[in-house]
C-alpha atoms as a PDB file:
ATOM      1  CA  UNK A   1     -16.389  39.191  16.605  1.00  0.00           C
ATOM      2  CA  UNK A   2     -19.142  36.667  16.553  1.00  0.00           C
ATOM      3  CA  UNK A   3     -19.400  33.919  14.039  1.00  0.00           C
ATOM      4  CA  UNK A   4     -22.480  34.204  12.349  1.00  0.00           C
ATOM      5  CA  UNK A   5     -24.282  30.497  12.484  1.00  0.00           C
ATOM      6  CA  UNK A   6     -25.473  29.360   8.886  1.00  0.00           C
ATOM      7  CA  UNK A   7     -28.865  29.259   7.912  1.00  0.00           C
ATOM      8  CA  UNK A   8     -31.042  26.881   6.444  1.00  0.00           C
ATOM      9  CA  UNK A   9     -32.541  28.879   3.370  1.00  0.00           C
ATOM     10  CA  UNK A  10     -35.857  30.079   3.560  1.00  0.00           C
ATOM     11  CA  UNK A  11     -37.155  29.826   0.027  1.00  0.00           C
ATOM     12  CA  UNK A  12     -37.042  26.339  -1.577  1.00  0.00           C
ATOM     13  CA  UNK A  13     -35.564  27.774  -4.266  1.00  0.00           C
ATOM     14  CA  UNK A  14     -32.608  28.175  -1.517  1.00  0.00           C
ATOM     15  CA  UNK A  15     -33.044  24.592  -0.325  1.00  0.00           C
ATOM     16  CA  UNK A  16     -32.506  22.637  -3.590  1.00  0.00           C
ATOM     17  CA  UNK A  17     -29.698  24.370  -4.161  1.00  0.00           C
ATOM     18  CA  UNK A  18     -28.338  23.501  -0.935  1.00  0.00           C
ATOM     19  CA  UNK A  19     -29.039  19.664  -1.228  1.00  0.00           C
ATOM     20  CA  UNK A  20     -28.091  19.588  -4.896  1.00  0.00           C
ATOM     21  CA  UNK A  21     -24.535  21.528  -3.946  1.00  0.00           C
ATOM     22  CA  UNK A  22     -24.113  19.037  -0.812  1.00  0.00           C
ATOM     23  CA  UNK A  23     -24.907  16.030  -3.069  1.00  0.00           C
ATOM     24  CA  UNK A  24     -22.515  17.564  -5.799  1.00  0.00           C
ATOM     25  CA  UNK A  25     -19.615  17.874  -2.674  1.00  0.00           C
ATOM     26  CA  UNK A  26     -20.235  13.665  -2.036  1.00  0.00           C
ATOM     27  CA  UNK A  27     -20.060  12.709  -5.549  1.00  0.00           C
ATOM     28  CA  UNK A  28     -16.668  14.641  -5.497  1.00  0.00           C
ATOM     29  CA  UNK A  29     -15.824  13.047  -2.929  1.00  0.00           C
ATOM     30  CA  UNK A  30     -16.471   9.639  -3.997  1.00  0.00           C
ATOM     31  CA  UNK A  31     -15.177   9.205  -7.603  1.00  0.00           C
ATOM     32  CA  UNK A  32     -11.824   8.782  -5.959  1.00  0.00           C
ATOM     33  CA  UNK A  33     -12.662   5.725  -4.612  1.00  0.00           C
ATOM     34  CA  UNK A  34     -14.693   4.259  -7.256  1.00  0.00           C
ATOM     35  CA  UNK A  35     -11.370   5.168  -9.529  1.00  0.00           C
ATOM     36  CA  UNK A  36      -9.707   3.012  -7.460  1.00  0.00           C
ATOM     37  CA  UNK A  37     -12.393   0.040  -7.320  1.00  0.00           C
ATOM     38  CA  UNK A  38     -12.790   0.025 -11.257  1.00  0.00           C
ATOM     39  CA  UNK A  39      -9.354   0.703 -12.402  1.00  0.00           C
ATOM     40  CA  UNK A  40      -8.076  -2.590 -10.411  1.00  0.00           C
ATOM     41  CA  UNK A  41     -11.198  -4.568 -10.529  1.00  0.00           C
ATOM     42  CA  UNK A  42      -9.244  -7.497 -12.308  1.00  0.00           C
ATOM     43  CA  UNK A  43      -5.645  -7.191 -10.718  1.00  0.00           C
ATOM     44  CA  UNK A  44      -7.260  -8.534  -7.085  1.00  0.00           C
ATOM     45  CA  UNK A  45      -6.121 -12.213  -6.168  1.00  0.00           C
ATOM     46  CA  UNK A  46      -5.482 -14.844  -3.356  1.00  0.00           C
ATOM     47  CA  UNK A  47      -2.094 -16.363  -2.308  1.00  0.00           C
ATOM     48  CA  UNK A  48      -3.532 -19.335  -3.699  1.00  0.00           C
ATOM     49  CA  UNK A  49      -4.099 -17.817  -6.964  1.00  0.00           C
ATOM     50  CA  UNK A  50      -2.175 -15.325  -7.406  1.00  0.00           C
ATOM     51  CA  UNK A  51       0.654 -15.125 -10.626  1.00  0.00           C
ATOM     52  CA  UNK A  52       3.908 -16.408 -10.702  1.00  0.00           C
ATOM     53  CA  UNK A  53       5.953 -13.193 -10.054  1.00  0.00           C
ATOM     54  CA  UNK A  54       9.292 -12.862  -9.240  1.00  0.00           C
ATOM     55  CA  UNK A  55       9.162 -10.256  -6.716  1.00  0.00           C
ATOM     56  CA  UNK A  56       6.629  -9.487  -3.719  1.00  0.00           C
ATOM     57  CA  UNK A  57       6.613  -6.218  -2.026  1.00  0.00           C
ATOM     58  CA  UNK A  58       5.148  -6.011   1.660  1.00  0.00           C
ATOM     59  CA  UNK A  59       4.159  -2.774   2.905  1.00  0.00           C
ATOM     60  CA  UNK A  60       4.630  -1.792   6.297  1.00  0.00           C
ATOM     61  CA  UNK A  61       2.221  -1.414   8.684  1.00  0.00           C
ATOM     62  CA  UNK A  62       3.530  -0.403  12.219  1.00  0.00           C
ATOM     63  CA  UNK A  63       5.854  -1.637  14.810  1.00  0.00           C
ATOM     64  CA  UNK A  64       4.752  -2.592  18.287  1.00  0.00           C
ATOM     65  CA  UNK A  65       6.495  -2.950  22.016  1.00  0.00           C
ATOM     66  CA  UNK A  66      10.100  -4.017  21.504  1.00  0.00           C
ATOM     67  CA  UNK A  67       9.831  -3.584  17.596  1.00  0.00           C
ATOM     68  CA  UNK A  68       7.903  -6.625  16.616  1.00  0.00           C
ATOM     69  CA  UNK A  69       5.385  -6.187  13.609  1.00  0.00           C
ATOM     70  CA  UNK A  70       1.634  -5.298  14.937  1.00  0.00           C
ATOM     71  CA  UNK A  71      -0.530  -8.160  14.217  1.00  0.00           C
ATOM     72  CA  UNK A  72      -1.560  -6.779  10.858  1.00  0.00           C
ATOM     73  CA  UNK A  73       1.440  -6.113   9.551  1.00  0.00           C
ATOM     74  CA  UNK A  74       2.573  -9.783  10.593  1.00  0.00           C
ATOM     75  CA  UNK A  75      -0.618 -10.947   8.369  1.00  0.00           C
ATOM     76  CA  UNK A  76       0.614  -9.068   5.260  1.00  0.00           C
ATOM     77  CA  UNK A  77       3.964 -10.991   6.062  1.00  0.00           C
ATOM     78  CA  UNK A  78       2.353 -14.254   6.837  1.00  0.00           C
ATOM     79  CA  UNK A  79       1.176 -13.974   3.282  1.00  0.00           C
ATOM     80  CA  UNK A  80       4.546 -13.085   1.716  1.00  0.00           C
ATOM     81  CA  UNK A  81       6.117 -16.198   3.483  1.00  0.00           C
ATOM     82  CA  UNK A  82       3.368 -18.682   2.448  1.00  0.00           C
ATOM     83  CA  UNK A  83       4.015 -17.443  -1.372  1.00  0.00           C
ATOM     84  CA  UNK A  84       7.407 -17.757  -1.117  1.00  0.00           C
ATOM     85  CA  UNK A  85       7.221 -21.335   0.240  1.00  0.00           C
ATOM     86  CA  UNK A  86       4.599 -22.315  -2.353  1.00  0.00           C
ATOM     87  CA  UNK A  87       7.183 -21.269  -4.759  1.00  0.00           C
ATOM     88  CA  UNK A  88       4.925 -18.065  -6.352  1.00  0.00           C
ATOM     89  CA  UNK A  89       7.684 -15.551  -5.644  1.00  0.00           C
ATOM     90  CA  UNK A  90      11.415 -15.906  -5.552  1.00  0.00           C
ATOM     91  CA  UNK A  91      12.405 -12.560  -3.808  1.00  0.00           C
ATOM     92  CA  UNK A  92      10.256 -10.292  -0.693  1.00  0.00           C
ATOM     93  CA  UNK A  93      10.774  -6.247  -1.355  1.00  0.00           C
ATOM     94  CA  UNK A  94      10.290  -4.948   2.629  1.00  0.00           C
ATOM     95  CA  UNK A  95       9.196  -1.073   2.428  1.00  0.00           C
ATOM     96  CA  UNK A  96       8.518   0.966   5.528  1.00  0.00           C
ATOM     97  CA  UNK A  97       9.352   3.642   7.686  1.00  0.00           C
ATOM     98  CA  UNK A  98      13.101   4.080   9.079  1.00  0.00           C
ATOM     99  CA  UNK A  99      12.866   7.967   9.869  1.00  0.00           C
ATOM    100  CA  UNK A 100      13.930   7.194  13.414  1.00  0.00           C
ATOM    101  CA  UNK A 101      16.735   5.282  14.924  1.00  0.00           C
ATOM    102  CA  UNK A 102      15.123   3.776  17.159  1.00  0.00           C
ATOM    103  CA  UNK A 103      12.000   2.788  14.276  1.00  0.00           C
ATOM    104  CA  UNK A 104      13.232   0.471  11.574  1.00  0.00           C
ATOM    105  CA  UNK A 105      10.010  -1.404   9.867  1.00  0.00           C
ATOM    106  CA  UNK A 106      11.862  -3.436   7.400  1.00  0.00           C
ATOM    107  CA  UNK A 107      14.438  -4.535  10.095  1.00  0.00           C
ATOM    108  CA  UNK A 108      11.814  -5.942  11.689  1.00  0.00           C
ATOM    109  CA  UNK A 109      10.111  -6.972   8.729  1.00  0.00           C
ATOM    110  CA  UNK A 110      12.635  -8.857   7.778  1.00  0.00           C
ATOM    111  CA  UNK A 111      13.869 -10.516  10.523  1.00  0.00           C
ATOM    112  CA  UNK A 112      10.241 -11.937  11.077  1.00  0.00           C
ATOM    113  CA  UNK A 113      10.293 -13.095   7.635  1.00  0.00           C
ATOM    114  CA  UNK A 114      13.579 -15.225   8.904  1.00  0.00           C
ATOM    115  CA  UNK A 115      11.912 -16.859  11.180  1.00  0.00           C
ATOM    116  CA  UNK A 116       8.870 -17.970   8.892  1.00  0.00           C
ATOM    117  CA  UNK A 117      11.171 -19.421   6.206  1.00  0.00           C
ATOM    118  CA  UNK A 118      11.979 -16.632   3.929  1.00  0.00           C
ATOM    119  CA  UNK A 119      16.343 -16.876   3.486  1.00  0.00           C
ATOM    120  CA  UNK A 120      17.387 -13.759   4.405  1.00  0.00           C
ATOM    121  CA  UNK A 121      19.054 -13.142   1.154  1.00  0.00           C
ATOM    122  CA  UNK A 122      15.862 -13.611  -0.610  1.00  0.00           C
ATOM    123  CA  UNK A 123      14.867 -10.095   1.475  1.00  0.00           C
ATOM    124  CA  UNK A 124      15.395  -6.426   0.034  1.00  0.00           C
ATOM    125  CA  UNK A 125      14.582  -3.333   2.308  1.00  0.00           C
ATOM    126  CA  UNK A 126      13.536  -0.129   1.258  1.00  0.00           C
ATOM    127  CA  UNK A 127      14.279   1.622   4.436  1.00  0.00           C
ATOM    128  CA  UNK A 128      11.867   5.030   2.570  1.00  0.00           C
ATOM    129  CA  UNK A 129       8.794   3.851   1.951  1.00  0.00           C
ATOM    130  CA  UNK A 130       7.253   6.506   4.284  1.00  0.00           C
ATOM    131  CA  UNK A 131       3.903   6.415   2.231  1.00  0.00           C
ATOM    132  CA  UNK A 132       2.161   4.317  -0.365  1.00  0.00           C
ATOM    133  CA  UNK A 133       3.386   6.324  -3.463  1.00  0.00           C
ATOM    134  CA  UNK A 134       6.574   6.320  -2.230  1.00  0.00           C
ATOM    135  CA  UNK A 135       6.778   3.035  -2.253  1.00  0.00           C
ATOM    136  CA  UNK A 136       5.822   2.044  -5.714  1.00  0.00           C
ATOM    137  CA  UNK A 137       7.839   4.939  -6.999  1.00  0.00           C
ATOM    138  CA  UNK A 138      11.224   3.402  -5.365  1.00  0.00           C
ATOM    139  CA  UNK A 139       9.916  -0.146  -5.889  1.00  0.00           C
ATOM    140  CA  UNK A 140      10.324   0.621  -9.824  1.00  0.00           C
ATOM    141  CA  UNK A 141      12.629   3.846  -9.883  1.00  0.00           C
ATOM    142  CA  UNK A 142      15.793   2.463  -7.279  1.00  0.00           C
ATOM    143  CA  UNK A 143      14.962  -1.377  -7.490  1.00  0.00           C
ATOM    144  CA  UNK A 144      13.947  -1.796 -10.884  1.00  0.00           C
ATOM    145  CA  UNK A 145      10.938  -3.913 -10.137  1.00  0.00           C
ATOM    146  CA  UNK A 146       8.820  -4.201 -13.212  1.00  0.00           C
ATOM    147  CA  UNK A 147       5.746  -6.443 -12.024  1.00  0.00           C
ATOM    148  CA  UNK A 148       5.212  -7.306  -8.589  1.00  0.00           C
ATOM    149  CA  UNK A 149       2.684  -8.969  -6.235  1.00  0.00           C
ATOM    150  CA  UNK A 150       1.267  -6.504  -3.603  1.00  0.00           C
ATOM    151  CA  UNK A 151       0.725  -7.547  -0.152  1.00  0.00           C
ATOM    152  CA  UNK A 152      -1.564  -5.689   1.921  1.00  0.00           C
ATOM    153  CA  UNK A 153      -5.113  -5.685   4.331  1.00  0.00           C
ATOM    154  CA  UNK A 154      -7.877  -5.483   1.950  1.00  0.00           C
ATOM    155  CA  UNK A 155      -8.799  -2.327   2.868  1.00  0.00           C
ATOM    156  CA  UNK A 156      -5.352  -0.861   1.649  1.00  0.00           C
ATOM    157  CA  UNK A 157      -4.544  -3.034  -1.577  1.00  0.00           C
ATOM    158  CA  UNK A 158      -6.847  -1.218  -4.438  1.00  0.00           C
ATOM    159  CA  UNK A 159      -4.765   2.148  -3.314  1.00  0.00           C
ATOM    160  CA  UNK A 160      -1.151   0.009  -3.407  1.00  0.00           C
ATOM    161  CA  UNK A 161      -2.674  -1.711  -6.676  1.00  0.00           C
ATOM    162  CA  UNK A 162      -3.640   1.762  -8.141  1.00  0.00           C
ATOM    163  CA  UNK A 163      -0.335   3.316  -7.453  1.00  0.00           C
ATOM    164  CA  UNK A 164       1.895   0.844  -8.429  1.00  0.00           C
ATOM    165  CA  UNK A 165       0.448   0.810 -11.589  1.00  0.00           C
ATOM    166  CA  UNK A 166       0.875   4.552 -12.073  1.00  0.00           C
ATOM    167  CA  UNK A 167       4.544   4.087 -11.207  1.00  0.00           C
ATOM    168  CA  UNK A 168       5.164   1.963 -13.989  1.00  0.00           C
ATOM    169  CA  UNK A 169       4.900  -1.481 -12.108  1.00  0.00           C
ATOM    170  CA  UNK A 170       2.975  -4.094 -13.829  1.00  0.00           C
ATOM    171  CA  UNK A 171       1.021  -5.353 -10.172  1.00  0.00           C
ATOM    172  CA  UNK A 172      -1.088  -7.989  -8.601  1.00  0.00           C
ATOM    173  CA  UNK A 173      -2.884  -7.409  -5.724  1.00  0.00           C
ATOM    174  CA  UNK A 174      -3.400  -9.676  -2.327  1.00  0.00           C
ATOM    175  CA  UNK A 175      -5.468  -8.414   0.181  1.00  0.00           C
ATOM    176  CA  UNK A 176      -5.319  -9.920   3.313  1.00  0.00           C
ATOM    177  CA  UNK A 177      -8.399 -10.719   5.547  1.00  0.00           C
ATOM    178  CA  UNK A 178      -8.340  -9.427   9.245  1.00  0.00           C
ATOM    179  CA  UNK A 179     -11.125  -9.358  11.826  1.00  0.00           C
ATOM    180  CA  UNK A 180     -13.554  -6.236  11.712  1.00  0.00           C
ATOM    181  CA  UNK A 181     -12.212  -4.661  14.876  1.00  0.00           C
ATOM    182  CA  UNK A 182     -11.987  -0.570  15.255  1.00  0.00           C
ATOM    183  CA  UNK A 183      -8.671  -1.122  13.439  1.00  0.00           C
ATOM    184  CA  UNK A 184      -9.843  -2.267  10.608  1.00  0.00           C
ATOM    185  CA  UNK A 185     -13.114  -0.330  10.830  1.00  0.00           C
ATOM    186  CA  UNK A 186     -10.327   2.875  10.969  1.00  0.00           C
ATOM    187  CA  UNK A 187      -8.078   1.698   8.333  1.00  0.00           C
ATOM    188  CA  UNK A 188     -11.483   1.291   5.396  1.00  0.00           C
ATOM    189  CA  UNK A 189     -12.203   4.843   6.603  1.00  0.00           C
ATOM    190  CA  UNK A 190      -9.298   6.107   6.155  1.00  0.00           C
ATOM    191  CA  UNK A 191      -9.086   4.952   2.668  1.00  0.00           C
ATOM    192  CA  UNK A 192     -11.863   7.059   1.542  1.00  0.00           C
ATOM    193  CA  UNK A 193      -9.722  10.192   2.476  1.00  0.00           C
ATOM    194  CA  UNK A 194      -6.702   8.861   1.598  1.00  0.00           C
ATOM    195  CA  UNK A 195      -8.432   7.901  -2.660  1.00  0.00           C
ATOM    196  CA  UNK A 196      -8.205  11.736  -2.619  1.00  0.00           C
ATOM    197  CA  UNK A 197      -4.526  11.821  -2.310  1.00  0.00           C
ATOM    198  CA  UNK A 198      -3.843   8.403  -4.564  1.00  0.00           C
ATOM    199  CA  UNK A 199      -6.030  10.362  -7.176  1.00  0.00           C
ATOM    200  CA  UNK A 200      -3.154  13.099  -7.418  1.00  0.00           C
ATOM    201  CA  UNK A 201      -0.062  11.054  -6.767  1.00  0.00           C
ATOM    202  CA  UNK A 202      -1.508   9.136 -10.134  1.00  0.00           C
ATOM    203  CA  UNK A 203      -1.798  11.951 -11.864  1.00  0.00           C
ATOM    204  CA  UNK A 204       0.821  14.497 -11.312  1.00  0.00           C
ATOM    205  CA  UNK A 205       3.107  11.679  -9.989  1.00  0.00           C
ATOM    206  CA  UNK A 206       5.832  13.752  -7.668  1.00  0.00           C
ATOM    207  CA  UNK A 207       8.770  12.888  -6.356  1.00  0.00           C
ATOM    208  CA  UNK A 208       8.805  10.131  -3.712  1.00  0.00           C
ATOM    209  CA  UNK A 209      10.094  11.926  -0.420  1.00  0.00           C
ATOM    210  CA  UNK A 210      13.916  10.322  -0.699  1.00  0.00           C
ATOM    211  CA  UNK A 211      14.676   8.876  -3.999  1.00  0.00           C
ATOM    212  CA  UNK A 212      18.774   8.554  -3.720  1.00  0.00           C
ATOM    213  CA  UNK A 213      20.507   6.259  -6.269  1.00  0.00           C
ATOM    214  CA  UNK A 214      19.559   2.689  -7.632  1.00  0.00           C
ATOM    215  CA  UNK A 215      19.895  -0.316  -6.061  1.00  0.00           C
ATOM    216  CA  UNK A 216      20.822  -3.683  -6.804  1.00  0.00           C
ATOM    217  CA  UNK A 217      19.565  -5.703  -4.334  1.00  0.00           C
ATOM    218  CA  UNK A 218      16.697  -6.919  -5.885  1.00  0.00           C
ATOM    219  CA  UNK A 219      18.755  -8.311  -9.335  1.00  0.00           C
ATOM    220  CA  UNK A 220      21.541  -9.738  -6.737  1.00  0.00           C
ATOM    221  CA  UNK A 221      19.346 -11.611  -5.086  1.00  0.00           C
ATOM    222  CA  UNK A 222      17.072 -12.878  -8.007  1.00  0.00           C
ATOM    223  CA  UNK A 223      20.845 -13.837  -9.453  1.00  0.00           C
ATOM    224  CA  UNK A 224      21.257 -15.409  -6.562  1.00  0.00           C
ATOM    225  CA  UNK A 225      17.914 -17.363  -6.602  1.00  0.00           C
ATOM    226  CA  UNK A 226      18.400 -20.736  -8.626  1.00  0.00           C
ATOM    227  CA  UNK A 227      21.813 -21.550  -6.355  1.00  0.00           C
END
């Protein structure tokens, strides 16, 4: 059978109804996004302004050759270690994706935090952060994390802002910058799709993928932060 090609409408009747419906389809489209730009308009700060918080959570943000961080994950980790040597934060929550054995982003996370001054008992892993929501949801439901700074590119912190919020976790946002290269140009792109999805995470709030039982690491090693 042949697909019959549509038509522009004949009648302007016909027309304006087809430019208001297509406008109608991009508002859709967009309150998402502008959801996300007024609901966190005043949670956005700098490393060197950012809140006092006890606990910092990095998302991850791939792994390249011979499981090193990719250069903008390594900026969002930058940022943890400079607020954690500035004395902003006390403990770094490491969230990411270990659904293979041979992938392990807060393995690596952490061990470049190591090297950039962050002890390595100041450093939690959430080895099931496989998305955004996922995170925030564990971040407050397994490691009881009630207010948290939120490390991420700029393009990606009003979602992780958003969310976190939703989740119960009282958050402040640092967005890192990053040259404008097709990354980045792909990741604020992305974003607009992915509002869609933050929109209904926020509001019918499911499951995370894995939620599993509580964990302490993130009291033990605040306890374990004025020795």
């Amino acid at each position: 059978m042949r697909m019959r090609r549509p038509r522009w409408p004949r009648t302007r009747t016909g027309q304006r109804r087809l430019v208001q419906a297509v406008m109608a389809g991009c508002v859709l489209a967009l309150l998402p996004s502008a959801w996300l730009y007024v609901s966190t308009a005043d949670r956005l700060r700098t490393t060197a302004d950012v809140p006092r918080t006890e606990v910092a959570v990095v998302f991850g943000a791939g792994l390249w050759k011979h499981g090193e961080p990719s250069p903008y994950l390594a900026h969002r980790l930058d940022a943890a270690a400079t607020l954690y040597r500035a004395g902003r934060i006390e403990v770094v929550l490491v969230t990411g994706d270990n659904s293979r054995e041979d992938y392990a982003e807060p393995d690596a996370m952490r061990a470049y935090l190591t090297r950039h001054g962050v002890p390595d008992a100041r450093i939690v892993s959430d080895y099931a952060g496989f998305d955004t929501w996922d995170s925030c949801v564990r971040a407050k439901k397994i490691f009881g994390v009630d207010r948290a700074v939120l490390i991420s590119q700029g393009f990606h912190i009003r979602r992780a802002v958003a969310l976190c919020e939703a989740a119960g976790v009282d958050s402040y946002g640092v967005g890192v910058a990053d040259k404008h290269d097709v990354t980045w140009y792909y990741g604020g792109t992305r974003e607009v799709f992915a509002a869609g999805k933050a929109a209904l995470d926020a509001v019918f709030q499911p499951d995370p993928t894995f939620l599993g039982r509580k964990e302490p690491g993130i009291a033990r090693a605040l306890a374990g932060a004025g020795d």
